[in-house]
C-alpha atoms as a PDB file:
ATOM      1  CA  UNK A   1     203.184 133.948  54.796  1.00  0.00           C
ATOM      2  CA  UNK A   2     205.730 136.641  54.354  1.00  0.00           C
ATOM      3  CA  UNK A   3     207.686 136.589  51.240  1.00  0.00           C
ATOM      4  CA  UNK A   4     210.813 136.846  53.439  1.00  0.00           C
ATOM      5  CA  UNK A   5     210.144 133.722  55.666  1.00  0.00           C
ATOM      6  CA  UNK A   6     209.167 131.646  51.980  1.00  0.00           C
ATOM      7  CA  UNK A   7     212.821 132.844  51.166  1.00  0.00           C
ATOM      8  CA  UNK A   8     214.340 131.352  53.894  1.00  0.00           C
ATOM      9  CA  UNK A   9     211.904 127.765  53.375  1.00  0.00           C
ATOM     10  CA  UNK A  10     213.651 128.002  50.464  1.00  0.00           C
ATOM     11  CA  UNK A  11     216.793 128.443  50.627  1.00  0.00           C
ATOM     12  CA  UNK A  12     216.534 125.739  53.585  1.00  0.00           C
ATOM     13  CA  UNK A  13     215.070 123.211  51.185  1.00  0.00           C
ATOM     14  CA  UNK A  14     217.961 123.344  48.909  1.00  0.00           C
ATOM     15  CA  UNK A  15     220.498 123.109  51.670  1.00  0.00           C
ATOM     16  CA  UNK A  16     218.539 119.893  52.154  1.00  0.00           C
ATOM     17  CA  UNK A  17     219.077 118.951  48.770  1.00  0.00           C
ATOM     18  CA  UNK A  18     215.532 119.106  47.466  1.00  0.00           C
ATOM     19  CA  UNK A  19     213.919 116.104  48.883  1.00  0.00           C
ATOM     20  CA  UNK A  20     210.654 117.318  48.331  1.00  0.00           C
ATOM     21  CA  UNK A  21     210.803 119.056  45.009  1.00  0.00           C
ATOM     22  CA  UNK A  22     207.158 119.411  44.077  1.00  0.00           C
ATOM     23  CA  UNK A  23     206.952 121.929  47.551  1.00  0.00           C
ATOM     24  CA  UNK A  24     210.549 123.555  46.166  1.00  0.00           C
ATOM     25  CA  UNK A  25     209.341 124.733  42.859  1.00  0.00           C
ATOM     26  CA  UNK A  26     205.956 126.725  44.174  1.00  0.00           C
ATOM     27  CA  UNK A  27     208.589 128.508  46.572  1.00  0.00           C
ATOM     28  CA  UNK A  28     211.188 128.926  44.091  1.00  0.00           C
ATOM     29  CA  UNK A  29     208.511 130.632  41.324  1.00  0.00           C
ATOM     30  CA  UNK A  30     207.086 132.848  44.189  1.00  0.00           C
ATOM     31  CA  UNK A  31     210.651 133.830  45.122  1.00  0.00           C
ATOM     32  CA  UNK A  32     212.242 134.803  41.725  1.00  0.00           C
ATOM     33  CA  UNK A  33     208.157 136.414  41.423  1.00  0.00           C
ATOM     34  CA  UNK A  34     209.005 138.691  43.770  1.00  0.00           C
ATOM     35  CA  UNK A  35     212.967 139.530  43.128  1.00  0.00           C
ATOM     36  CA  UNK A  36     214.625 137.728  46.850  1.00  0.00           C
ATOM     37  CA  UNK A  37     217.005 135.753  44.938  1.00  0.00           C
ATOM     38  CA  UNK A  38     219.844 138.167  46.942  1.00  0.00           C
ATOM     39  CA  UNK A  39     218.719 135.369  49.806  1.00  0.00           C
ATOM     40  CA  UNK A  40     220.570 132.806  47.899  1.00  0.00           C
ATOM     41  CA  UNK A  41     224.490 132.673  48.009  1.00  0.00           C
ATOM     42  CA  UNK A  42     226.100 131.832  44.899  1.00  0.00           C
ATOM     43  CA  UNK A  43     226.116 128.009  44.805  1.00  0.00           C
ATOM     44  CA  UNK A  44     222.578 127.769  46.060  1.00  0.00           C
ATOM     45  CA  UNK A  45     221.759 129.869  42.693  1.00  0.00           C
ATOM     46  CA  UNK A  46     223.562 127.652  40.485  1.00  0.00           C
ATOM     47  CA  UNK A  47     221.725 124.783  42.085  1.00  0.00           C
ATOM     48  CA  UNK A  48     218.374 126.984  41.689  1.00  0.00           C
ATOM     49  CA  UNK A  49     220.171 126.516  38.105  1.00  0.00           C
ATOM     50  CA  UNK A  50     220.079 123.089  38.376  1.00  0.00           C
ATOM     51  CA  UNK A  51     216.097 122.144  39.915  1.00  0.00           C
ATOM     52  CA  UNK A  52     214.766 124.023  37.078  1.00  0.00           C
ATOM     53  CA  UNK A  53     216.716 122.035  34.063  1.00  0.00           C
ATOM     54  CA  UNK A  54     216.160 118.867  36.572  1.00  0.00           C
ATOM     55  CA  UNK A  55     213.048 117.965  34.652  1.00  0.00           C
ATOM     56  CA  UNK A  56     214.714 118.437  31.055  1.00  0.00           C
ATOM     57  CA  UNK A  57     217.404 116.841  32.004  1.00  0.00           C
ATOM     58  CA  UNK A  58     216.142 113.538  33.638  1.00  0.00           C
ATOM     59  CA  UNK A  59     213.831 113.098  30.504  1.00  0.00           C
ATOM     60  CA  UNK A  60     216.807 113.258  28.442  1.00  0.00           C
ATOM     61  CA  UNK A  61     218.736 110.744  30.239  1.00  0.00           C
ATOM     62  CA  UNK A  62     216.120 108.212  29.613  1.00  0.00           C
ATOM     63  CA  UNK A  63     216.773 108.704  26.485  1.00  0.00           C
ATOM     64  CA  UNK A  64     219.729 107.627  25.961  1.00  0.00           C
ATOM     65  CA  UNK A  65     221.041 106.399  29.831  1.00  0.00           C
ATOM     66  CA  UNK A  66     224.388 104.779  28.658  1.00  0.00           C
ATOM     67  CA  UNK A  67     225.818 108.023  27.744  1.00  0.00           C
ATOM     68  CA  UNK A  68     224.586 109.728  31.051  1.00  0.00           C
ATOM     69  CA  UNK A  69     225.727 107.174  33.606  1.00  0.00           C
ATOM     70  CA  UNK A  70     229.010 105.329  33.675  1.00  0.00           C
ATOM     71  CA  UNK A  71     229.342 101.282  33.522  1.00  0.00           C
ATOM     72  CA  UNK A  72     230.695 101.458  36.825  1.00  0.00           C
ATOM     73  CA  UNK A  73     227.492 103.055  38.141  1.00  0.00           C
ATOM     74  CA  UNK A  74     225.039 101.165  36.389  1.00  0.00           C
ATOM     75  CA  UNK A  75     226.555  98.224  37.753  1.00  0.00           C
ATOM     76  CA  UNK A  76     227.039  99.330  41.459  1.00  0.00           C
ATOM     77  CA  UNK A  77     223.083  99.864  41.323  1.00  0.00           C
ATOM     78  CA  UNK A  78     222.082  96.911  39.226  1.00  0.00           C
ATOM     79  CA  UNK A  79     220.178  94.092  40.757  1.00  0.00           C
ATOM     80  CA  UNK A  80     222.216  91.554  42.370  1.00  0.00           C
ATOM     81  CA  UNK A  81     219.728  88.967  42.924  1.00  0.00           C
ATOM     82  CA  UNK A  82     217.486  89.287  39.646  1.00  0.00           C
ATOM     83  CA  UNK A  83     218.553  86.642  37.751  1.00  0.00           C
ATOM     84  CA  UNK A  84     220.071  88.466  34.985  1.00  0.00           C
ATOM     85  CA  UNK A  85     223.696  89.290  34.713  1.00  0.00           C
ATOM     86  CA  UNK A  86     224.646  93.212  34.701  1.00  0.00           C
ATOM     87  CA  UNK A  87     225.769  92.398  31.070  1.00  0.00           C
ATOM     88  CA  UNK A  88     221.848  91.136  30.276  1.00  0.00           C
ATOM     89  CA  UNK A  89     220.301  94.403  32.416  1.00  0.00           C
ATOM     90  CA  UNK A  90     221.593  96.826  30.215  1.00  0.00           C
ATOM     91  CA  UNK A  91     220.856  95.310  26.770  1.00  0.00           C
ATOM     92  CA  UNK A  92     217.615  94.515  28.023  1.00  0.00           C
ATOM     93  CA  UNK A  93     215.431  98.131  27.249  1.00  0.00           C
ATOM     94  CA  UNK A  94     213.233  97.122  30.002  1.00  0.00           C
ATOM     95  CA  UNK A  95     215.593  95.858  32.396  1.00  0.00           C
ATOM     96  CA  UNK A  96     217.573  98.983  31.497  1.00  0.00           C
ATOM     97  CA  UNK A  97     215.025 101.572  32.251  1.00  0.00           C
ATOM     98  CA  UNK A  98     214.101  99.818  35.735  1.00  0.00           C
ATOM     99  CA  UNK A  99     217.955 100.035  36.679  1.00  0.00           C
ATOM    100  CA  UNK A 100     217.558 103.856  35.833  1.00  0.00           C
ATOM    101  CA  UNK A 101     214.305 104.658  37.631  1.00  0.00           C
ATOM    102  CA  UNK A 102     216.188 102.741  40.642  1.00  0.00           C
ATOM    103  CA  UNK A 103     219.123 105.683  40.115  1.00  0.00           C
ATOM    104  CA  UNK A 104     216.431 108.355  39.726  1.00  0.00           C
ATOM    105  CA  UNK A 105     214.582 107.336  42.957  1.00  0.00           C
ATOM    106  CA  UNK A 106     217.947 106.975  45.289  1.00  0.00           C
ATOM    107  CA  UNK A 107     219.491 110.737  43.741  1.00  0.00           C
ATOM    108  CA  UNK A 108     216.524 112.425  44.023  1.00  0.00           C
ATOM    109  CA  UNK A 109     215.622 113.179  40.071  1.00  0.00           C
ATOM    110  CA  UNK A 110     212.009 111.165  39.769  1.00  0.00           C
ATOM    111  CA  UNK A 111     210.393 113.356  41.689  1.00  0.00           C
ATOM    112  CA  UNK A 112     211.270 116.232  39.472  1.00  0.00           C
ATOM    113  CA  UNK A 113     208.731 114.473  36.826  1.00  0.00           C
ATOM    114  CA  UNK A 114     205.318 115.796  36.651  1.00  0.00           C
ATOM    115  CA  UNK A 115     202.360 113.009  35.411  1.00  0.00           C
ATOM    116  CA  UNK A 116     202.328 113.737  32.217  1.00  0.00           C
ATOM    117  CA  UNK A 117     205.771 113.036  32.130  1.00  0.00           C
ATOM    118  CA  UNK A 118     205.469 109.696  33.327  1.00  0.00           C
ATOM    119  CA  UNK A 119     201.864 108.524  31.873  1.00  0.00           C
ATOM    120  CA  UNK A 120     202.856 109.651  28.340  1.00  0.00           C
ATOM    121  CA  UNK A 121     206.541 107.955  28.212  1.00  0.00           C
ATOM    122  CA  UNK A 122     206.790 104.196  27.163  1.00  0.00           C
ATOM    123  CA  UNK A 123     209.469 103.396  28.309  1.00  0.00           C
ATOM    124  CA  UNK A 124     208.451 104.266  32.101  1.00  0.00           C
ATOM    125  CA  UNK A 125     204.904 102.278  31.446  1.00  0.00           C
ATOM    126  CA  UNK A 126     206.902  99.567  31.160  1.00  0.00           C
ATOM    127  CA  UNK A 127     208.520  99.027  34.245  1.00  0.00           C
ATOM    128  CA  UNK A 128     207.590  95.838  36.284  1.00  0.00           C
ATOM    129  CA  UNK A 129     210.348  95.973  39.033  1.00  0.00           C
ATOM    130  CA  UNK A 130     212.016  98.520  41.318  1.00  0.00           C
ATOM    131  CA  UNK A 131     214.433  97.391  44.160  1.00  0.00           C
ATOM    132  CA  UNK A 132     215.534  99.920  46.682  1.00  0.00           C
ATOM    133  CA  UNK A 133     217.904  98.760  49.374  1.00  0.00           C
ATOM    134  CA  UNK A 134     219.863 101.378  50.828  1.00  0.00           C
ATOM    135  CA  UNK A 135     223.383 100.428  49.577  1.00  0.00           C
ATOM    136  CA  UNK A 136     224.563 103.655  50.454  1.00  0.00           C
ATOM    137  CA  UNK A 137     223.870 106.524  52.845  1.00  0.00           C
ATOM    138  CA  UNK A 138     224.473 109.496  50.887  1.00  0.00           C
ATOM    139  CA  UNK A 139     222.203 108.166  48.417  1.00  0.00           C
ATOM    140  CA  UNK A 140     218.949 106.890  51.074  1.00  0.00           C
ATOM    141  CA  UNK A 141     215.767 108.324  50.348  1.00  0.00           C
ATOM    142  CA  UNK A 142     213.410 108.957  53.407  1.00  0.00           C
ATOM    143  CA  UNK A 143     210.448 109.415  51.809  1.00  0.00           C
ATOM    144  CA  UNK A 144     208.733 107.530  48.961  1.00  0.00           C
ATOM    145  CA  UNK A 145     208.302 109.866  45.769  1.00  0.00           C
ATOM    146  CA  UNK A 146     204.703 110.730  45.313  1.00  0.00           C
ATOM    147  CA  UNK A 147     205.246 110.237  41.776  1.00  0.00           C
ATOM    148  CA  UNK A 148     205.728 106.312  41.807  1.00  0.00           C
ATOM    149  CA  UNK A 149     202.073 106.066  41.658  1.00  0.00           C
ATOM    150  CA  UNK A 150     201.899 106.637  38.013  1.00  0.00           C
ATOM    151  CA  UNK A 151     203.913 103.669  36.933  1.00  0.00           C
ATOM    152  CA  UNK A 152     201.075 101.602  36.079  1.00  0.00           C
ATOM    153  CA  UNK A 153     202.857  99.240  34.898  1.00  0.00           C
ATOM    154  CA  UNK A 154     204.755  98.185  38.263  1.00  0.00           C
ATOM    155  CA  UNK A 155     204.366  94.595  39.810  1.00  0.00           C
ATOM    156  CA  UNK A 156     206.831  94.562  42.218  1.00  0.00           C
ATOM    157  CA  UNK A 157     208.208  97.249  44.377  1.00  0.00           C
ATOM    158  CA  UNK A 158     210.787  97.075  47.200  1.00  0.00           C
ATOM    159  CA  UNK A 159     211.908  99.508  49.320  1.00  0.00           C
ATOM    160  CA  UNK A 160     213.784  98.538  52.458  1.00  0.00           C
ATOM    161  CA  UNK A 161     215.886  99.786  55.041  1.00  0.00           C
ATOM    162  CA  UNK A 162     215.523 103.802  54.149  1.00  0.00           C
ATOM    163  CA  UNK A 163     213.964 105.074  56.961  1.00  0.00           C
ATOM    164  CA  UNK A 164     210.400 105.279  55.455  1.00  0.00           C
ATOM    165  CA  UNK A 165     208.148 106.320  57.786  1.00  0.00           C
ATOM    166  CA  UNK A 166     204.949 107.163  55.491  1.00  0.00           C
ATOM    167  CA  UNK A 167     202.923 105.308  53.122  1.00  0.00           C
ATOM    168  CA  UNK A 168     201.871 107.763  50.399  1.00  0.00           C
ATOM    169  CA  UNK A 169     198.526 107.550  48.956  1.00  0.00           C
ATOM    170  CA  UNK A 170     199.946 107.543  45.607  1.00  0.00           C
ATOM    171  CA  UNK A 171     201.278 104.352  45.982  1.00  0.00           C
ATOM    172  CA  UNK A 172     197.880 102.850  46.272  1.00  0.00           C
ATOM    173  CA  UNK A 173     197.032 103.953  42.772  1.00  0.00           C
ATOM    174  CA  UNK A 174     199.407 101.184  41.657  1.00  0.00           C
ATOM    175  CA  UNK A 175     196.745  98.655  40.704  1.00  0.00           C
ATOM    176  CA  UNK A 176     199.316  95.973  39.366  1.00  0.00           C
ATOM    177  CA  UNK A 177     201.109  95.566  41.943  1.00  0.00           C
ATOM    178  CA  UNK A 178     201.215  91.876  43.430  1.00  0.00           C
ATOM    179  CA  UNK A 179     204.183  92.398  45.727  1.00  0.00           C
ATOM    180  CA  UNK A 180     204.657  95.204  48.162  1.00  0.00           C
ATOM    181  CA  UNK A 181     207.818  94.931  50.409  1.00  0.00           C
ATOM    182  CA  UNK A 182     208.510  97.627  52.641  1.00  0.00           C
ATOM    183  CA  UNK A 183     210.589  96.073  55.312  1.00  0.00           C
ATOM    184  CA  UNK A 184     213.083  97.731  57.654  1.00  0.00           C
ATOM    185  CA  UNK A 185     211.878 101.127  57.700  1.00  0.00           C
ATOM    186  CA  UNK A 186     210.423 103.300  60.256  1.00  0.00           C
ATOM    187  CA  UNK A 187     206.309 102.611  59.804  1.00  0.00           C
ATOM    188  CA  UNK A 188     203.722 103.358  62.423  1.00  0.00           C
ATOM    189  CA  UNK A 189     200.911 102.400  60.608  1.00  0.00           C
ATOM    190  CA  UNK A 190     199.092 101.093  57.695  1.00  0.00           C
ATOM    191  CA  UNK A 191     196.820 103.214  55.764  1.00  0.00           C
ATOM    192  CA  UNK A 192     192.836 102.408  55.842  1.00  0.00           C
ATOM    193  CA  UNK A 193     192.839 102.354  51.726  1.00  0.00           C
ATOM    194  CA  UNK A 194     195.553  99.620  51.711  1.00  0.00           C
ATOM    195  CA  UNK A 195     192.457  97.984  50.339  1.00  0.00           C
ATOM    196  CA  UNK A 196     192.522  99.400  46.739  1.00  0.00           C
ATOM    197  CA  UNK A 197     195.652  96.976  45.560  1.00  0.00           C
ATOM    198  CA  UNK A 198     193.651  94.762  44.817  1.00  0.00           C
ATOM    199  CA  UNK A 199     195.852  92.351  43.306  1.00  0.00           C
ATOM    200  CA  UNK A 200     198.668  92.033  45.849  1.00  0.00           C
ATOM    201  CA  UNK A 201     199.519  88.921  46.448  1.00  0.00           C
ATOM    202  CA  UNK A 202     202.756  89.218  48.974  1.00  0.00           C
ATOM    203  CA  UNK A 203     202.951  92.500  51.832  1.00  0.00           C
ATOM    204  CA  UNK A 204     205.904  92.625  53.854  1.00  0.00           C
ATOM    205  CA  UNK A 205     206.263  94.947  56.690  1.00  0.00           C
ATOM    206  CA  UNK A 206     208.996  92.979  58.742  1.00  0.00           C
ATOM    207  CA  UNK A 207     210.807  95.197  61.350  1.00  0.00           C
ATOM    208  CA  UNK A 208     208.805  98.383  61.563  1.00  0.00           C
ATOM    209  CA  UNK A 209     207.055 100.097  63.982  1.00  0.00           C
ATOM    210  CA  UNK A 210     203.488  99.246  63.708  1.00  0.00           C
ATOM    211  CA  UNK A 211     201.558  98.961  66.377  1.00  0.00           C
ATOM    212  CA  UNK A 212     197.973  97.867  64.771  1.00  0.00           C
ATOM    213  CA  UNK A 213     196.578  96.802  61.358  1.00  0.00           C
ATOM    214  CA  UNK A 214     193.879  98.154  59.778  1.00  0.00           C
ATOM    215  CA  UNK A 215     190.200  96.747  59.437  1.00  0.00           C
ATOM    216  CA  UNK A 216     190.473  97.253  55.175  1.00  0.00           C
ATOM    217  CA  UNK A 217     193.356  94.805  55.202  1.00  0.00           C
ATOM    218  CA  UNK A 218     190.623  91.902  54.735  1.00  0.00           C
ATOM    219  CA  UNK A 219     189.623  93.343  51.755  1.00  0.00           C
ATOM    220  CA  UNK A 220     193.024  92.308  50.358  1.00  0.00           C
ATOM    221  CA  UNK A 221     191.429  88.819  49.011  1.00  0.00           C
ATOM    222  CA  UNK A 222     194.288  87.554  46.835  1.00  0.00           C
ATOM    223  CA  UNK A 223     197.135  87.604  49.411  1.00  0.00           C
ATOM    224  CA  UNK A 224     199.085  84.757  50.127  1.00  0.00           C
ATOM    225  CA  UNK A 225     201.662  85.518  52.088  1.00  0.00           C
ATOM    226  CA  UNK A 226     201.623  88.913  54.957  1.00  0.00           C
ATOM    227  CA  UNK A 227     204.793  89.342  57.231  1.00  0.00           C
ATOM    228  CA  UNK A 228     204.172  91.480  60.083  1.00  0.00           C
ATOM    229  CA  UNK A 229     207.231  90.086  62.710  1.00  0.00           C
ATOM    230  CA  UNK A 230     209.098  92.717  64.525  1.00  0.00           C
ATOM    231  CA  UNK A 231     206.228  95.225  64.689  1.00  0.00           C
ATOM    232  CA  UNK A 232     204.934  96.592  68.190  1.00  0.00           C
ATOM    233  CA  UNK A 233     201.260  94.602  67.109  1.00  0.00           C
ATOM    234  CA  UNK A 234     198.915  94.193  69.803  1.00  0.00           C
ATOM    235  CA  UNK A 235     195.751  92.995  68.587  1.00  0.00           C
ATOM    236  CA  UNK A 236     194.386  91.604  64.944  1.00  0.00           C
ATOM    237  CA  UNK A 237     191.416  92.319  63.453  1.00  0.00           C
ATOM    238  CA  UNK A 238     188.689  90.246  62.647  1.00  0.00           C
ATOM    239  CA  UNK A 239     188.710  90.810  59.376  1.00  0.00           C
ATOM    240  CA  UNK A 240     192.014  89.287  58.898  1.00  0.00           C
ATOM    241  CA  UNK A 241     189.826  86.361  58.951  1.00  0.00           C
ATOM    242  CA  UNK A 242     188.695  87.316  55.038  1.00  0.00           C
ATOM    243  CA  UNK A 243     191.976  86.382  53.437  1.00  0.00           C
ATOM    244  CA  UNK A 244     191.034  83.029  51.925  1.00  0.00           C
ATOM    245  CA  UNK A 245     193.799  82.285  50.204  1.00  0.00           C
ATOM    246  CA  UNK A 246     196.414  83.067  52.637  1.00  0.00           C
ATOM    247  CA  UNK A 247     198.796  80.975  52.551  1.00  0.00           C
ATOM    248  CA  UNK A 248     201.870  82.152  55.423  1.00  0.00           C
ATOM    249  CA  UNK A 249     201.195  84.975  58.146  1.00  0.00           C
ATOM    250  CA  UNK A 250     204.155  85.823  60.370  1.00  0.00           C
ATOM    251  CA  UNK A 251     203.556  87.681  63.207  1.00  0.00           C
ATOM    252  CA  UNK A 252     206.873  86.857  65.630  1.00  0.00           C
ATOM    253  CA  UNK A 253     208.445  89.600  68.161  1.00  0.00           C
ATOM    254  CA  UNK A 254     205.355  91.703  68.387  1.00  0.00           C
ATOM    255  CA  UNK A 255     203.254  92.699  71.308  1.00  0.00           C
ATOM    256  CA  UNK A 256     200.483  90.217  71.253  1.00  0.00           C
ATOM    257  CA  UNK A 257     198.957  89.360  74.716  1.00  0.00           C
ATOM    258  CA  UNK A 258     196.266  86.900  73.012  1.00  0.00           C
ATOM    259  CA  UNK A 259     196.170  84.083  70.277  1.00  0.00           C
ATOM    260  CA  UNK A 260     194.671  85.814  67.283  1.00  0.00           C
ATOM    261  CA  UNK A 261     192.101  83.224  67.174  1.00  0.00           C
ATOM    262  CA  UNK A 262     190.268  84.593  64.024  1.00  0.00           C
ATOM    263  CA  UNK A 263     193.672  83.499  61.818  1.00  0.00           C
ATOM    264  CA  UNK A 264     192.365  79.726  62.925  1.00  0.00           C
ATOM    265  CA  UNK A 265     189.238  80.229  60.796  1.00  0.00           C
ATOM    266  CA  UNK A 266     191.534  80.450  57.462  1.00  0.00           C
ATOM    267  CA  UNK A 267     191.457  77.423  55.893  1.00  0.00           C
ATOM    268  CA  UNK A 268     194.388  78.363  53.475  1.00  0.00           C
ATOM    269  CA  UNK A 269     196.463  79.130  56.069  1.00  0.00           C
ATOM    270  CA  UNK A 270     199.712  76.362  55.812  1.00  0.00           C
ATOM    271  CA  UNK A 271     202.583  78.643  57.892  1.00  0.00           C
ATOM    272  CA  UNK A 272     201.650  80.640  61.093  1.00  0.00           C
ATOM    273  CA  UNK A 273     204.453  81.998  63.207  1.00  0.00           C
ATOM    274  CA  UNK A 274     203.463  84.033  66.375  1.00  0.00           C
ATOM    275  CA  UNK A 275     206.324  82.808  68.711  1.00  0.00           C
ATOM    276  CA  UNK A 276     208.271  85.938  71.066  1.00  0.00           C
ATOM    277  CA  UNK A 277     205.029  87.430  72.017  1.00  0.00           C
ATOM    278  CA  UNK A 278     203.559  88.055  75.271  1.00  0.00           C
ATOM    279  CA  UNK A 279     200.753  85.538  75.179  1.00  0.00           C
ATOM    280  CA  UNK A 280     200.013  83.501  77.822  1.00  0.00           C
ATOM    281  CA  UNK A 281     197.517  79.901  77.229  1.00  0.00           C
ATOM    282  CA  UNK A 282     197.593  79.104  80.560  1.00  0.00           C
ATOM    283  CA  UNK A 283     193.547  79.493  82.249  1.00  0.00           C
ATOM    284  CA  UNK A 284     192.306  80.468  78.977  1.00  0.00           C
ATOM    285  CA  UNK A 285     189.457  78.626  77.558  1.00  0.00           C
ATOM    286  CA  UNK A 286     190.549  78.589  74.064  1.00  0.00           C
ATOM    287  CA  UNK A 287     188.956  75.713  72.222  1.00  0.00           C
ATOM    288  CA  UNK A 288     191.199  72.525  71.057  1.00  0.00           C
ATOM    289  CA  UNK A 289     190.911  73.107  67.340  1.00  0.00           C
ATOM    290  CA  UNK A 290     191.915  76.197  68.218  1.00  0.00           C
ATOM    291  CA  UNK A 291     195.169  75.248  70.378  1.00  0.00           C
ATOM    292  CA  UNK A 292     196.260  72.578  67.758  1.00  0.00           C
ATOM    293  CA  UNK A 293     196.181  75.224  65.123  1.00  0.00           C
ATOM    294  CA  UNK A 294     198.787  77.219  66.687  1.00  0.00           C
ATOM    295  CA  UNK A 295     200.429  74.211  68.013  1.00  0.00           C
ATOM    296  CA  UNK A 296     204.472  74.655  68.309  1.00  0.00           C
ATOM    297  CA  UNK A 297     204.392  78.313  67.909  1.00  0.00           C
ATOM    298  CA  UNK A 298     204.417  79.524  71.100  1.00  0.00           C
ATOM    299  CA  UNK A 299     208.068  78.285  72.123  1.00  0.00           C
ATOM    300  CA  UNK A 300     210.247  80.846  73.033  1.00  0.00           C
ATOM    301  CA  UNK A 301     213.628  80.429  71.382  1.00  0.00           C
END
């Protein structure tokens, strides 16, 4: 690639406020490498400026986050629904820290952190919880940082309605994890090595746009609970059949023609909800154990 035409990927990058920063800083060394920082008008250098103190910076802040973010801020992204008070979040070091990685996420700064970084600082093995809604626009991430998949540490992650439309591999390195919620977003599909979180317990995918699951996802042998309901699903896989301890599968306002017989096998299974579909019992020989399993679900409301 011409230096010239890397100029201009970078200079386009930071107009687009440096969502992928990883991909920014191999352009930006190559660029001030070879002297075409004239491509850059004056505030794009001073933001230059501010990607390369990003990583100093953001490591210093978690530090000492009270005297980098206001009250007022802390509070507007605290966790409304935790269980603690704001007041209990930030005297809490570990409540504190997951309220900040939650700032870092939605502004952009986490994914200025490189793994050693993360795998080296205490304070970030200790997070259990991040919560992602998007509360605000100007703040939304699109894409999951790559990063994320070093907090070992991390149990629970939500990230909802911020037009996420990839998976990252990363995130399957997170082998705590026993609750995955990635609802309202803009998925198409399910990676094969969902598989290797091991210990998840609770995957929602509710209002996406998936339109088929995976064979691996029967290798996920502790879940309980899988919500797949406004998807564009149109058949399940056998395997599903392999979750023995599920517990609740919801599968409304998809695109199945068929009843997904093989969920009848699970034994575990209490909660079943496949109503708005497009299946039709009528001249199908489906077998009566079968039909009384799914009995009451196929009502259209």
């Amino acid at each position: 690639m011409l230096i010239s035409e890397i100029g201009k990927i970078v200079v386009n990058t930071l107009k687009k406020q440096y969502i992928d920063l990883e991909h920014l800083d191999i352009n930006i060394k190559t660029l001030m490498e070879n002297g075409y920082l004239y491509l850059l008008n004056e505030d794009e250098k001073l933001n230059l400026k501010f990607i390369r103190d990003l990583r100093e910076r953001s490591l210093e802040i978690l530090e000492n986050p009270i005297r980098f973010f206001t009250i007022k801020e802390l509070e507007k992204y605290s966790y409304k629904f935790s269980g603690n008070s704001f007041d209990d979040q930030i005297r809490n070091d570990k409540l504190l820290m997951e309220l900040v990685v939650k700032l870092f996420i939605l502004k952009g700064y986490f994914a200025s952190f490189k793994k050693d970084d993360i795998i080296t600082n205490s304070k970030l093995q200790e997070v259990e919880n991040i919560v992602l809604p998007g509360l605000d626009s100007k703040h939304s991430v699109k894409v999951i940082p790559k990063n994320i998949g070093y907090l070992k540490s991390l149990k629970w992650l939500t990230i909802e309605d911020l037009s996420i439309s990839k998976i990252p591999e990363s995130l399957l390195n997170l082998k705590s994890l026993l609750s995955l919620n990635l609802s309202s977003n803009c998925l198409k599909s399910i990676p094969q090595s969902i598989y290797k979180l091991k210990n998840l317990v609770e995957l929602d995918l509710y209002d996406n746009q998936i339109e088929s699951l995976p064979e691996s996802i029967g290798q996920l042998k502790n879940l309980t609970k899988l919500i797949l309901s406004q998807n564009k699903i149109k058949t399940i896989p056998n395997s599903i059949s392999q979750l023995e301890y599920l517990e609740e599968i919801e599968l409304a306002y998809n695109n199945l023609t068929e009843l997904p017989v093989q969920i009848a096998n699970i034994k575990s299974l209490i909660i079943c909800y496949i109503n708005h579909n497009q299946i039709k019992i009528e001249n199908q020989n489906y077998p009566k154990n079968i039909l009384s399993k799914f009995a009451g679900l196929l009502e259209q409301k």
